[in-house]
PDB file of N, CA and C in Angstrom:
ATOM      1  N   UNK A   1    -135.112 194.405 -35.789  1.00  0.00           N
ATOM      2  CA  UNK A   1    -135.222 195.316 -34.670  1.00  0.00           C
ATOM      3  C   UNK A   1    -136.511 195.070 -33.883  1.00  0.00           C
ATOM      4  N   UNK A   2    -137.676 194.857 -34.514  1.00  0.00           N
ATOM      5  CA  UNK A   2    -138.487 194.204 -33.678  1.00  0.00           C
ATOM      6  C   UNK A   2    -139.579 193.331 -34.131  1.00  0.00           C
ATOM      7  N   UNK A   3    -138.178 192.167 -33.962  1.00  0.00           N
ATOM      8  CA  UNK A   3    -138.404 191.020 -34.315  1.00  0.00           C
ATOM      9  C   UNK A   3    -139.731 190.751 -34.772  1.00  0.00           C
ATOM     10  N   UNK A   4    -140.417 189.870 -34.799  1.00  0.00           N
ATOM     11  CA  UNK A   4    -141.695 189.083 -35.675  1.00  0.00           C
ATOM     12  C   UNK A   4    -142.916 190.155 -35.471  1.00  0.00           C
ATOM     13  N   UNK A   5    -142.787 191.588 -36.036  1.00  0.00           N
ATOM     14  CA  UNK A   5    -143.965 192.262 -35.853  1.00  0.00           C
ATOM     15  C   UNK A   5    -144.854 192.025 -37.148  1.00  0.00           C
ATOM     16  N   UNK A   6    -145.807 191.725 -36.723  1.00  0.00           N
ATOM     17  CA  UNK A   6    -146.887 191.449 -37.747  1.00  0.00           C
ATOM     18  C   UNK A   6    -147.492 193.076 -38.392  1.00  0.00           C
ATOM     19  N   UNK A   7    -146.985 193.055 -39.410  1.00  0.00           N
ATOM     20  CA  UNK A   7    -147.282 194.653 -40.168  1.00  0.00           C
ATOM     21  C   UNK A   7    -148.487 194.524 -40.728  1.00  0.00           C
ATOM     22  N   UNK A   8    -149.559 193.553 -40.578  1.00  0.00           N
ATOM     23  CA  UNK A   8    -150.970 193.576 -40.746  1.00  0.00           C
ATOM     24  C   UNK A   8    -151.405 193.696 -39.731  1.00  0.00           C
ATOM     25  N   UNK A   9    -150.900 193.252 -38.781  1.00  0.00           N
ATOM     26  CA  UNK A   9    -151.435 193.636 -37.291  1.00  0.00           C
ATOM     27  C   UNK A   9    -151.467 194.950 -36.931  1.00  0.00           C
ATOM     28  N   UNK A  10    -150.101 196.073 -37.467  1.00  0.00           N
ATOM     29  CA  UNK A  10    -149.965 196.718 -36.932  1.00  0.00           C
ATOM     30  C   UNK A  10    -150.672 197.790 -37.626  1.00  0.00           C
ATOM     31  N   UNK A  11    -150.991 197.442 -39.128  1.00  0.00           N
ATOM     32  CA  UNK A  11    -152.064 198.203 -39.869  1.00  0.00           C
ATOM     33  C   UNK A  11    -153.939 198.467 -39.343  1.00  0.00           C
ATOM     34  N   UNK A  12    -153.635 197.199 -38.456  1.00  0.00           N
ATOM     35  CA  UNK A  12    -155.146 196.355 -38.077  1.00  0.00           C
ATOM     36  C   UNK A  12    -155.479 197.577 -36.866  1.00  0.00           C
ATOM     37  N   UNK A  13    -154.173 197.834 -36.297  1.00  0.00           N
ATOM     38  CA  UNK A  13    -153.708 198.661 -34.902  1.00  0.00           C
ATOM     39  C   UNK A  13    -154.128 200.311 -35.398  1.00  0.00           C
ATOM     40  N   UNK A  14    -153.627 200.447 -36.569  1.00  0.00           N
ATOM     41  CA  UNK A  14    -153.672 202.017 -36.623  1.00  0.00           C
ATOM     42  C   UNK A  14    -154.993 202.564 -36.951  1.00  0.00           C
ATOM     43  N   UNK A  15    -155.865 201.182 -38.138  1.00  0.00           N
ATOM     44  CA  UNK A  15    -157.331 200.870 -38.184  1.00  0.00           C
ATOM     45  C   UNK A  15    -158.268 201.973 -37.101  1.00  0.00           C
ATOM     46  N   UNK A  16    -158.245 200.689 -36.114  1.00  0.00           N
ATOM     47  CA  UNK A  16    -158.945 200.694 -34.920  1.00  0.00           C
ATOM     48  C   UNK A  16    -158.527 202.172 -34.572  1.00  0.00           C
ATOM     49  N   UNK A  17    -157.022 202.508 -34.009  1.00  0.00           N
ATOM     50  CA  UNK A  17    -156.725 203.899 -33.447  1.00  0.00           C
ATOM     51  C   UNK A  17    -157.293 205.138 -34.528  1.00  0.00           C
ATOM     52  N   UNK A  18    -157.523 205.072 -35.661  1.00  0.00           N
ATOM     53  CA  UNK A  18    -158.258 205.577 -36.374  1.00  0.00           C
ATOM     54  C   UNK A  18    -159.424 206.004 -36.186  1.00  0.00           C
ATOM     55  N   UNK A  19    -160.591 205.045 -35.729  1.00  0.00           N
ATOM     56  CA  UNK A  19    -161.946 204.554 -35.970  1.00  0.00           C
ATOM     57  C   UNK A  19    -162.020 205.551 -34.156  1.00  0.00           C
ATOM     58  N   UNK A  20    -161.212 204.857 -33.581  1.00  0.00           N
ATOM     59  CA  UNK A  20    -161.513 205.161 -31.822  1.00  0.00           C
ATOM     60  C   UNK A  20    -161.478 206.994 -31.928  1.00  0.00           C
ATOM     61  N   UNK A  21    -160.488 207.506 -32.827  1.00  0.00           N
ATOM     62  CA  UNK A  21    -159.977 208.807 -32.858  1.00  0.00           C
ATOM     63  C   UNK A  21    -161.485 209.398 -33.050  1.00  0.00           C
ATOM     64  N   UNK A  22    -161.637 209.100 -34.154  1.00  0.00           N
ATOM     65  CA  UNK A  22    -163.178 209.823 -34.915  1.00  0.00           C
ATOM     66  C   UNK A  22    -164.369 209.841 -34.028  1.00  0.00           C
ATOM     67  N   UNK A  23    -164.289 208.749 -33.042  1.00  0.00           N
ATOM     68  CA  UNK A  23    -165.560 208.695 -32.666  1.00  0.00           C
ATOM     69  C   UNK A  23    -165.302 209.461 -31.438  1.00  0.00           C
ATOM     70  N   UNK A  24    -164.096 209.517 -30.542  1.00  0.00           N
ATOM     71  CA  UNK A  24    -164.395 210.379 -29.628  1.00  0.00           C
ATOM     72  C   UNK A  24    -163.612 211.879 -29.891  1.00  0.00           C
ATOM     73  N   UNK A  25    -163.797 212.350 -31.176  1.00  0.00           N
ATOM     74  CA  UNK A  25    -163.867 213.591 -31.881  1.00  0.00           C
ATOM     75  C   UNK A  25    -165.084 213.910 -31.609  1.00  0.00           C
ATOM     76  N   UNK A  26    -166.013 212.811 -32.142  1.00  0.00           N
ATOM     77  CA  UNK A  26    -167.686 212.830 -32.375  1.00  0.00           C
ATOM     78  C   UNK A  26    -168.608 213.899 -31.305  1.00  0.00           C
ATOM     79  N   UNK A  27    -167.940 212.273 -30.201  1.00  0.00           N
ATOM     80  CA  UNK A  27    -168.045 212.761 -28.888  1.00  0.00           C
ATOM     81  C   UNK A  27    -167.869 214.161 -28.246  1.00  0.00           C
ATOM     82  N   UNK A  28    -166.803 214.441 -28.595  1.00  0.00           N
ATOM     83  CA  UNK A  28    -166.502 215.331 -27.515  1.00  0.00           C
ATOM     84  C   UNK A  28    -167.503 216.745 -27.699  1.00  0.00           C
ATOM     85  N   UNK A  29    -168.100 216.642 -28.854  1.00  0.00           N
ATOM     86  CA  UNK A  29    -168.480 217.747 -29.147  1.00  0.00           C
ATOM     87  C   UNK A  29    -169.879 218.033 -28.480  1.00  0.00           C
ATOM     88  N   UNK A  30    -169.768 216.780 -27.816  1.00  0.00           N
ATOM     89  CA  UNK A  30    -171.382 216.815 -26.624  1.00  0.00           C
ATOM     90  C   UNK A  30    -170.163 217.471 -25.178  1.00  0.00           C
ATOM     91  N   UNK A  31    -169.670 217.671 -24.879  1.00  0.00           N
ATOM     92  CA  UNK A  31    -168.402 217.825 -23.778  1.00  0.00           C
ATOM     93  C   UNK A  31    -168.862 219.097 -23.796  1.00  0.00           C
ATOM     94  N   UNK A  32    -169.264 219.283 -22.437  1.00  0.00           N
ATOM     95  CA  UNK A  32    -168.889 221.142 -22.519  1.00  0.00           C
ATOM     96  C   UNK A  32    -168.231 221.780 -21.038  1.00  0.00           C
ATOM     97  N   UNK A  33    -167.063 222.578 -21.022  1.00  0.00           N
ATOM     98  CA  UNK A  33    -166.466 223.042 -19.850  1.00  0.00           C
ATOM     99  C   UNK A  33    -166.698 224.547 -19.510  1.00  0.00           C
ATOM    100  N   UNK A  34    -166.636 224.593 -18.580  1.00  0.00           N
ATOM    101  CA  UNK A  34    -167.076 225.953 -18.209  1.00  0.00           C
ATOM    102  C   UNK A  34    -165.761 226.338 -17.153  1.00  0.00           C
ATOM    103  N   UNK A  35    -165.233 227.751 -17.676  1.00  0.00           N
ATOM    104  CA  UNK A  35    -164.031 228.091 -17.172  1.00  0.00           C
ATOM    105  C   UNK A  35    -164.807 229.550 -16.356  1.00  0.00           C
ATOM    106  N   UNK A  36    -164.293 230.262 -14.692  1.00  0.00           N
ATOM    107  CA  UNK A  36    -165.044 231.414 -14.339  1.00  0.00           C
ATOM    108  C   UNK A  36    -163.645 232.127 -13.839  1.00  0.00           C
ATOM    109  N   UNK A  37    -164.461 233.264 -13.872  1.00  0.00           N
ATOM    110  CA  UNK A  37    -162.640 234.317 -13.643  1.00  0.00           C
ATOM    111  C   UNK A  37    -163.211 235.588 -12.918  1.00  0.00           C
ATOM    112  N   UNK A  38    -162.873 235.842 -12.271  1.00  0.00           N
ATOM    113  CA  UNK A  38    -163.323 237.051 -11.545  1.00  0.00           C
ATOM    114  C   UNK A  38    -163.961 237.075 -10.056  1.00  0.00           C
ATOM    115  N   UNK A  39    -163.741 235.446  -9.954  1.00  0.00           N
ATOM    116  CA  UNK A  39    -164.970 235.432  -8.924  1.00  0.00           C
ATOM    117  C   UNK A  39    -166.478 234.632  -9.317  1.00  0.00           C
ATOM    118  N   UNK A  40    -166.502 234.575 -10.682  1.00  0.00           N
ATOM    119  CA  UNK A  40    -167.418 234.226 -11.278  1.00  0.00           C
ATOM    120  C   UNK A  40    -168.210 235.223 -12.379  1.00  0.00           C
ATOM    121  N   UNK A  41    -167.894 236.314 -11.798  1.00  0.00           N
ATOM    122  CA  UNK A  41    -168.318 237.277 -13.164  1.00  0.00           C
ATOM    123  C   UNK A  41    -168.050 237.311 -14.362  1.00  0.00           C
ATOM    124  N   UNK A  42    -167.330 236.833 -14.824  1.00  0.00           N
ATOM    125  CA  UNK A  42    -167.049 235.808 -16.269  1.00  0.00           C
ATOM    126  C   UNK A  42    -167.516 234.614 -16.546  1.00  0.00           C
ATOM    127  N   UNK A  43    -167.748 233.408 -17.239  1.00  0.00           N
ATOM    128  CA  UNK A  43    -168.028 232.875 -17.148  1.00  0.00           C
ATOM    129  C   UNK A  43    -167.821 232.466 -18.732  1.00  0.00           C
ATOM    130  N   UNK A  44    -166.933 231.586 -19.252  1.00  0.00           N
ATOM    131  CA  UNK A  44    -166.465 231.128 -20.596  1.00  0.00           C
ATOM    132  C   UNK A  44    -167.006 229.012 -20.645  1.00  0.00           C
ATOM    133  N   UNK A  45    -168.002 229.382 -21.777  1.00  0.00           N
ATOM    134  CA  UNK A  45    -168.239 227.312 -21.830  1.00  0.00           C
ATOM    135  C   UNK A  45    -167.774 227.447 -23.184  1.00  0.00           C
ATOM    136  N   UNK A  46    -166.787 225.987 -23.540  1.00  0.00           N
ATOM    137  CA  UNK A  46    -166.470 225.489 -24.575  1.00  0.00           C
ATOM    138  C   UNK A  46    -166.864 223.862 -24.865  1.00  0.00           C
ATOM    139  N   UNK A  47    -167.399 223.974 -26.534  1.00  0.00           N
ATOM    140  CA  UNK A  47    -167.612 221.965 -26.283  1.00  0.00           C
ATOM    141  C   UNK A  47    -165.441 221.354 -26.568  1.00  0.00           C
ATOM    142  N   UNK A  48    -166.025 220.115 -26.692  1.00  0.00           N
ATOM    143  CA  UNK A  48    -164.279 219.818 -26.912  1.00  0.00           C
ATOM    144  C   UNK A  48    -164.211 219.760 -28.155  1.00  0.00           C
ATOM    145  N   UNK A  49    -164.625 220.314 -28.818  1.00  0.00           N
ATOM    146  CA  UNK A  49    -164.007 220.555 -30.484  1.00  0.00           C
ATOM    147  C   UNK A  49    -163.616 221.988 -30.402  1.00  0.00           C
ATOM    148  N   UNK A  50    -162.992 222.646 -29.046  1.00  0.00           N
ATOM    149  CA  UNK A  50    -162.513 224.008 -28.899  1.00  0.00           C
ATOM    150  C   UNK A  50    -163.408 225.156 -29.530  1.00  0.00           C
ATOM    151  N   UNK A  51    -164.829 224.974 -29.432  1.00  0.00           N
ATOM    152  CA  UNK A  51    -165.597 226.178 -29.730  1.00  0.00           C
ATOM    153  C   UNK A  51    -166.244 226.841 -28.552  1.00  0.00           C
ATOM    154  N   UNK A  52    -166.177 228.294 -28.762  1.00  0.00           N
ATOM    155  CA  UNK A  52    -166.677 228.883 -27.312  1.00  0.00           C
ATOM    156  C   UNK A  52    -167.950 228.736 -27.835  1.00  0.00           C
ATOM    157  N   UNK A  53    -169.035 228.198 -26.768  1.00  0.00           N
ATOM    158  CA  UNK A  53    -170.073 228.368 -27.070  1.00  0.00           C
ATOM    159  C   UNK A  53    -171.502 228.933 -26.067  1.00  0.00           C
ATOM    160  N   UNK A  54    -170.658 229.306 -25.184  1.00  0.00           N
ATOM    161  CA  UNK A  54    -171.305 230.645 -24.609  1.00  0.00           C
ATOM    162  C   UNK A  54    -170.442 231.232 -23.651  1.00  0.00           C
ATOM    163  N   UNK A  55    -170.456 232.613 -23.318  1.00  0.00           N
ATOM    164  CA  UNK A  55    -170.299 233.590 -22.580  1.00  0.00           C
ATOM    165  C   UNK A  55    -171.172 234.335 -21.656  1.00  0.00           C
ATOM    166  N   UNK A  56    -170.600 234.329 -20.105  1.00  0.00           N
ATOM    167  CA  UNK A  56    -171.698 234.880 -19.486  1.00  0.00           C
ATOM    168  C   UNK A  56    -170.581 235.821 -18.993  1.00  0.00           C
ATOM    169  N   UNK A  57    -171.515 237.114 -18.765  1.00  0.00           N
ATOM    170  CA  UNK A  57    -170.493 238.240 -18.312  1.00  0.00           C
ATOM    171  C   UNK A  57    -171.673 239.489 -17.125  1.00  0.00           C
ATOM    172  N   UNK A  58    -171.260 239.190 -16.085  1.00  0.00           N
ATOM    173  CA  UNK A  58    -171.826 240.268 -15.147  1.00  0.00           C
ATOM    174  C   UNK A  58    -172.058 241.701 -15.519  1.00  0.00           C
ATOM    175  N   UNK A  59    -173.265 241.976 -15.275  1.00  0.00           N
ATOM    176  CA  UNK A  59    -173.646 243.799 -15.760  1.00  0.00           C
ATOM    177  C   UNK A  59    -172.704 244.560 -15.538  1.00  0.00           C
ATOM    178  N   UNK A  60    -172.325 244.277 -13.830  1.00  0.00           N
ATOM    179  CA  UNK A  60    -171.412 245.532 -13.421  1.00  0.00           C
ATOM    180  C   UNK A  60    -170.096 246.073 -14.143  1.00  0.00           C
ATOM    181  N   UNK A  61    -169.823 244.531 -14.735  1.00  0.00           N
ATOM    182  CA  UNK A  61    -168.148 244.726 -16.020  1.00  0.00           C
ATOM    183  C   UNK A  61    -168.432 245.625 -17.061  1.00  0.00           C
ATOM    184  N   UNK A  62    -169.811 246.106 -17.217  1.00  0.00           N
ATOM    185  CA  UNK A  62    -169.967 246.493 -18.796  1.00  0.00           C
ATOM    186  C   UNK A  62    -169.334 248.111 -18.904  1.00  0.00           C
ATOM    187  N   UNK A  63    -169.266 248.071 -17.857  1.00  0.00           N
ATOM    188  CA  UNK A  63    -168.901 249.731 -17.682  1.00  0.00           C
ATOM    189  C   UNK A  63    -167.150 250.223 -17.365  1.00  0.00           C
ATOM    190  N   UNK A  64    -166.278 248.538 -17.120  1.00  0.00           N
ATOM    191  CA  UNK A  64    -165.340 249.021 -16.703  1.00  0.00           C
ATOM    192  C   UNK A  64    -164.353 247.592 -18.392  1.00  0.00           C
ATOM    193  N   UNK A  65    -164.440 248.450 -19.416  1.00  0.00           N
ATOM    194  CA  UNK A  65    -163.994 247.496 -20.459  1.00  0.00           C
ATOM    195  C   UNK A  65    -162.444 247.155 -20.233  1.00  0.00           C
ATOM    196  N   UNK A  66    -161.440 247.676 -19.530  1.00  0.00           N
ATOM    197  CA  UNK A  66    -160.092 247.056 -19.090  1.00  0.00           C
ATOM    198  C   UNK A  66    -160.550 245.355 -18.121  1.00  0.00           C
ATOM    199  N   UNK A  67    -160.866 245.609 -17.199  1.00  0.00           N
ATOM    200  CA  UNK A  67    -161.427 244.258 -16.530  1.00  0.00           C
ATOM    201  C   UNK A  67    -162.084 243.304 -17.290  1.00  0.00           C
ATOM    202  N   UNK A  68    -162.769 243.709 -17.861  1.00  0.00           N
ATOM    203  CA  UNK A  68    -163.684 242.746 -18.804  1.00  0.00           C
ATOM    204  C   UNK A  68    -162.793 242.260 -19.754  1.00  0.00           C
ATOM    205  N   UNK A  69    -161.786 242.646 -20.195  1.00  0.00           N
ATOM    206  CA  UNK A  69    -160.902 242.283 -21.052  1.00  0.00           C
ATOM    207  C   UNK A  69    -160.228 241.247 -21.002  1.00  0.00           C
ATOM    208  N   UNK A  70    -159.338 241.733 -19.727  1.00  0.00           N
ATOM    209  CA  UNK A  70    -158.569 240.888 -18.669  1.00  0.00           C
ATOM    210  C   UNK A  70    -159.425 239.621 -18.441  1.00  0.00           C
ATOM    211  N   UNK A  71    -160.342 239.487 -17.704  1.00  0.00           N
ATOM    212  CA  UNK A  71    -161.512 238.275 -17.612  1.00  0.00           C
ATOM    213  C   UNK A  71    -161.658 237.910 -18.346  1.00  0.00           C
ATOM    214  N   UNK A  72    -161.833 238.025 -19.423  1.00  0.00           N
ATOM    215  CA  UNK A  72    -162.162 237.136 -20.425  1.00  0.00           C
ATOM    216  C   UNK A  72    -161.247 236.203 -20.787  1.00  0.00           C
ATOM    217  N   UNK A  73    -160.013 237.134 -20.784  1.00  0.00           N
ATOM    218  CA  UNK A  73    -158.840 236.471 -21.569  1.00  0.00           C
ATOM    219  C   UNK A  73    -158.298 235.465 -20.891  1.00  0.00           C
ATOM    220  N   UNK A  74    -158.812 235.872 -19.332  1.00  0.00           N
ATOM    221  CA  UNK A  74    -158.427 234.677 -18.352  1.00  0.00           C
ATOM    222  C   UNK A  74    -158.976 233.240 -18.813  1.00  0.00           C
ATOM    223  N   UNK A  75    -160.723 233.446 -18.898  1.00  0.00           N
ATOM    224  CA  UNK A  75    -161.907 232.881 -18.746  1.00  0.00           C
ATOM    225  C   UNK A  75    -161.800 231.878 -20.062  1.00  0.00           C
ATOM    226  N   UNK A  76    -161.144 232.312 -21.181  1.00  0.00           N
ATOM    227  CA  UNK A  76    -161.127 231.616 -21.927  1.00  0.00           C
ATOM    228  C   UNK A  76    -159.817 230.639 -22.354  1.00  0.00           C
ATOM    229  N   UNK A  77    -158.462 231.759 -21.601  1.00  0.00           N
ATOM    230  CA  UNK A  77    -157.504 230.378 -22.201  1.00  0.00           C
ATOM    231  C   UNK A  77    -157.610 229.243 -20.607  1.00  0.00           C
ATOM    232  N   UNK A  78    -158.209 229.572 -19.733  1.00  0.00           N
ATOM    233  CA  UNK A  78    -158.405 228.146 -18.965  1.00  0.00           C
ATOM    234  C   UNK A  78    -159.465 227.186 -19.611  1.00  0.00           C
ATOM    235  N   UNK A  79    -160.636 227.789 -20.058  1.00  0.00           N
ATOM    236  CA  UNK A  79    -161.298 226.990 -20.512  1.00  0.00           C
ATOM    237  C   UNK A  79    -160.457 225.946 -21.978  1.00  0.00           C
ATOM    238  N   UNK A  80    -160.094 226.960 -22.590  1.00  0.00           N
ATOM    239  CA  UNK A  80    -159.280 225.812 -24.024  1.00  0.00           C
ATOM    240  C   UNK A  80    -158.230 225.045 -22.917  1.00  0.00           C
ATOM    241  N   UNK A  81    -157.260 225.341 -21.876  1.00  0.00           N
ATOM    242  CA  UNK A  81    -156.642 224.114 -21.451  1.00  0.00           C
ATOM    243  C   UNK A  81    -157.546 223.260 -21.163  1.00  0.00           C
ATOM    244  N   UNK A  82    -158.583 223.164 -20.249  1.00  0.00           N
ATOM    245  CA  UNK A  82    -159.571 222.235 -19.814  1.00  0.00           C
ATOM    246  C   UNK A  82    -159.591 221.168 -21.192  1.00  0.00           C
ATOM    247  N   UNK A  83    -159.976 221.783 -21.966  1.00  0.00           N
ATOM    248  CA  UNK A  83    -160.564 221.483 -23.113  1.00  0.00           C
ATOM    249  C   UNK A  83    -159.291 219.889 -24.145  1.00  0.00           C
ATOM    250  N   UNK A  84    -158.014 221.074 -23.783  1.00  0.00           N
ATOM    251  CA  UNK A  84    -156.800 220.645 -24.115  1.00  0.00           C
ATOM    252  C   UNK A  84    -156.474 219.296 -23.439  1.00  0.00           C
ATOM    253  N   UNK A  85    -156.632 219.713 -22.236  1.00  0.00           N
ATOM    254  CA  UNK A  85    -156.091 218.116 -21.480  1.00  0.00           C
ATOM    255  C   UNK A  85    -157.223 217.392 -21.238  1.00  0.00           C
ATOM    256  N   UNK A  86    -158.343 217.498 -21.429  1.00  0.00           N
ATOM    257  CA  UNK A  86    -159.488 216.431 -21.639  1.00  0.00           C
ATOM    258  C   UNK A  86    -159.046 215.694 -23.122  1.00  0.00           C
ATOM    259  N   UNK A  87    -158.632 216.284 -24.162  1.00  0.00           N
ATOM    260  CA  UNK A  87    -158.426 215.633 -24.980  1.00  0.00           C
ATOM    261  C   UNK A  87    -157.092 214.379 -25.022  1.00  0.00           C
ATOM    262  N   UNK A  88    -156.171 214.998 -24.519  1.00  0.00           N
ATOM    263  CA  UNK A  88    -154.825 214.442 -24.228  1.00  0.00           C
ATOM    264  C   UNK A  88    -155.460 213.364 -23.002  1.00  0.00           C
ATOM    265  N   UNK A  89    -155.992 213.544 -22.225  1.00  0.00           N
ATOM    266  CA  UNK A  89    -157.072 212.291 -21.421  1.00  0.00           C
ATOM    267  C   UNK A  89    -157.228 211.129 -21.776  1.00  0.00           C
ATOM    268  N   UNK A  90    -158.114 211.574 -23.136  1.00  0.00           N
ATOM    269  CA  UNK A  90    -158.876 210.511 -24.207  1.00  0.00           C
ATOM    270  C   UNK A  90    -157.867 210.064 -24.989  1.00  0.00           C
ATOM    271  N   UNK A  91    -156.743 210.867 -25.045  1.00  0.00           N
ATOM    272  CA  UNK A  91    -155.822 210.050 -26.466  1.00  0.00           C
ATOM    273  C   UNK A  91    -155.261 209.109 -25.287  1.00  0.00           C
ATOM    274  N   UNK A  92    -154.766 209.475 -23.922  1.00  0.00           N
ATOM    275  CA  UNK A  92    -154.333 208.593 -23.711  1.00  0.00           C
ATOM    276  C   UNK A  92    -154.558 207.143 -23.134  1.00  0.00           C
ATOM    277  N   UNK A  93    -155.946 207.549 -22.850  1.00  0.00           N
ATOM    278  CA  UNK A  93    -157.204 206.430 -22.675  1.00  0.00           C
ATOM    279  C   UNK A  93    -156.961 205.506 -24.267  1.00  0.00           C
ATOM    280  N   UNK A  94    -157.123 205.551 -24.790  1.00  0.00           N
ATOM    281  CA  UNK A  94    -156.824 205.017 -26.216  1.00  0.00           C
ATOM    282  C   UNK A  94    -155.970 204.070 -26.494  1.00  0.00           C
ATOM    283  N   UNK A  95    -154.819 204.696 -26.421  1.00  0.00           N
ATOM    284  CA  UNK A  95    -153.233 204.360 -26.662  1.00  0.00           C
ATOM    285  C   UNK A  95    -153.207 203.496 -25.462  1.00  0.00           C
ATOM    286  N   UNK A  96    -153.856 203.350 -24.229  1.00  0.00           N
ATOM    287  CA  UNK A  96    -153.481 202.498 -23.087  1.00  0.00           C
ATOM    288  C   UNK A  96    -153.180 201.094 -22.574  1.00  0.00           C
ATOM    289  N   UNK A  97    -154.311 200.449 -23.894  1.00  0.00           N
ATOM    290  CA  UNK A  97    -154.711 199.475 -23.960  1.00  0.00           C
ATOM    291  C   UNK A  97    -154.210 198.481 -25.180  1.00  0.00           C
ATOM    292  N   UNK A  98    -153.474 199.341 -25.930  1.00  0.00           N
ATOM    293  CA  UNK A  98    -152.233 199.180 -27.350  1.00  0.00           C
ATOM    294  C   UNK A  98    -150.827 198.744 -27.169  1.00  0.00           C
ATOM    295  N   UNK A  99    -150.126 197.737 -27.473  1.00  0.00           N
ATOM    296  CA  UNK A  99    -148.907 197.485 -27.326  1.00  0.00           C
ATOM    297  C   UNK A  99    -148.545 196.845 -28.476  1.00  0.00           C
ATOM    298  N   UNK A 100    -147.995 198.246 -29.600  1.00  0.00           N
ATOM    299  CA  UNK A 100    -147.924 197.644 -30.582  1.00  0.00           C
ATOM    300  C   UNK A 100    -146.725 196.771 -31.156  1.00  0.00           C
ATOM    301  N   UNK A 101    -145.897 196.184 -29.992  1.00  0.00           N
ATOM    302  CA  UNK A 101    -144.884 195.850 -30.131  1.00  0.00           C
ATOM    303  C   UNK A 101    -144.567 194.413 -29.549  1.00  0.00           C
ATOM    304  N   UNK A 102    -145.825 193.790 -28.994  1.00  0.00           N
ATOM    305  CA  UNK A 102    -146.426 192.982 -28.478  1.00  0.00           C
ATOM    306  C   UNK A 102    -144.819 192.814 -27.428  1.00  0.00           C
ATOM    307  N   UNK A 103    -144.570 193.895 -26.509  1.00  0.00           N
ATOM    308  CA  UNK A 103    -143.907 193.419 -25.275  1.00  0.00           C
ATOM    309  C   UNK A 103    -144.774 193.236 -24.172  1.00  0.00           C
ATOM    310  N   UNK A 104    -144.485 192.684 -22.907  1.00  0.00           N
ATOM    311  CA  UNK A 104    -144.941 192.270 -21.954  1.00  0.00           C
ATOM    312  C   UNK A 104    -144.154 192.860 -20.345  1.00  0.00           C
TER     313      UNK A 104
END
């Protein structure tokens, strides 16, 4: 089925896709996105190992906790997509340059 694939090669292949995985795991964790909701009165940063790692939130919200709620919840699942398709980015940066089937 496909024909003369070299199954050391393709071990050699998953190697490397291995090694590439880890390191821009490594990476990403220097990555940081910043998602804003409200106008900006929210303000959600995540690195790309999906940790929030800060929150900024305007005085005036502190008093109205339904809004602040809402914002946040905004503030943060945009930030994890960001986060999400930066990664799916890199995998596919990866995989781009791979043809493990040696077609042409």
């Amino acid at each position: 089925m496909f024909g003369e694939m070299d199954m050391s090669k393709m071990a050699e292949m998953v190697k490397d896709l291995q090694s590439k995985a880890k390191e821009i795991e490594e990476q990403s964790k220097n990555v940081t996105m910043t998602a804003k909701a409200g106008g900006g009165m929210v303000e959600v940063t995540a690195n790309g190992a999906n940790e929030i790692i800060d929150i900024t939130i305007d005085d005036s919200l502190l008093d109205d906790k339904s809004s602040l709620q809402i914002l946040l919840i905004s503030a943060i699942n945009d930030v994890l997509k960001m986060v999400e398709d930066n990664k799916k980015s890199q995998a596919m940066g990866i995989m781009g340059g791979l043809n493990p089937f040696g077609m042409k």
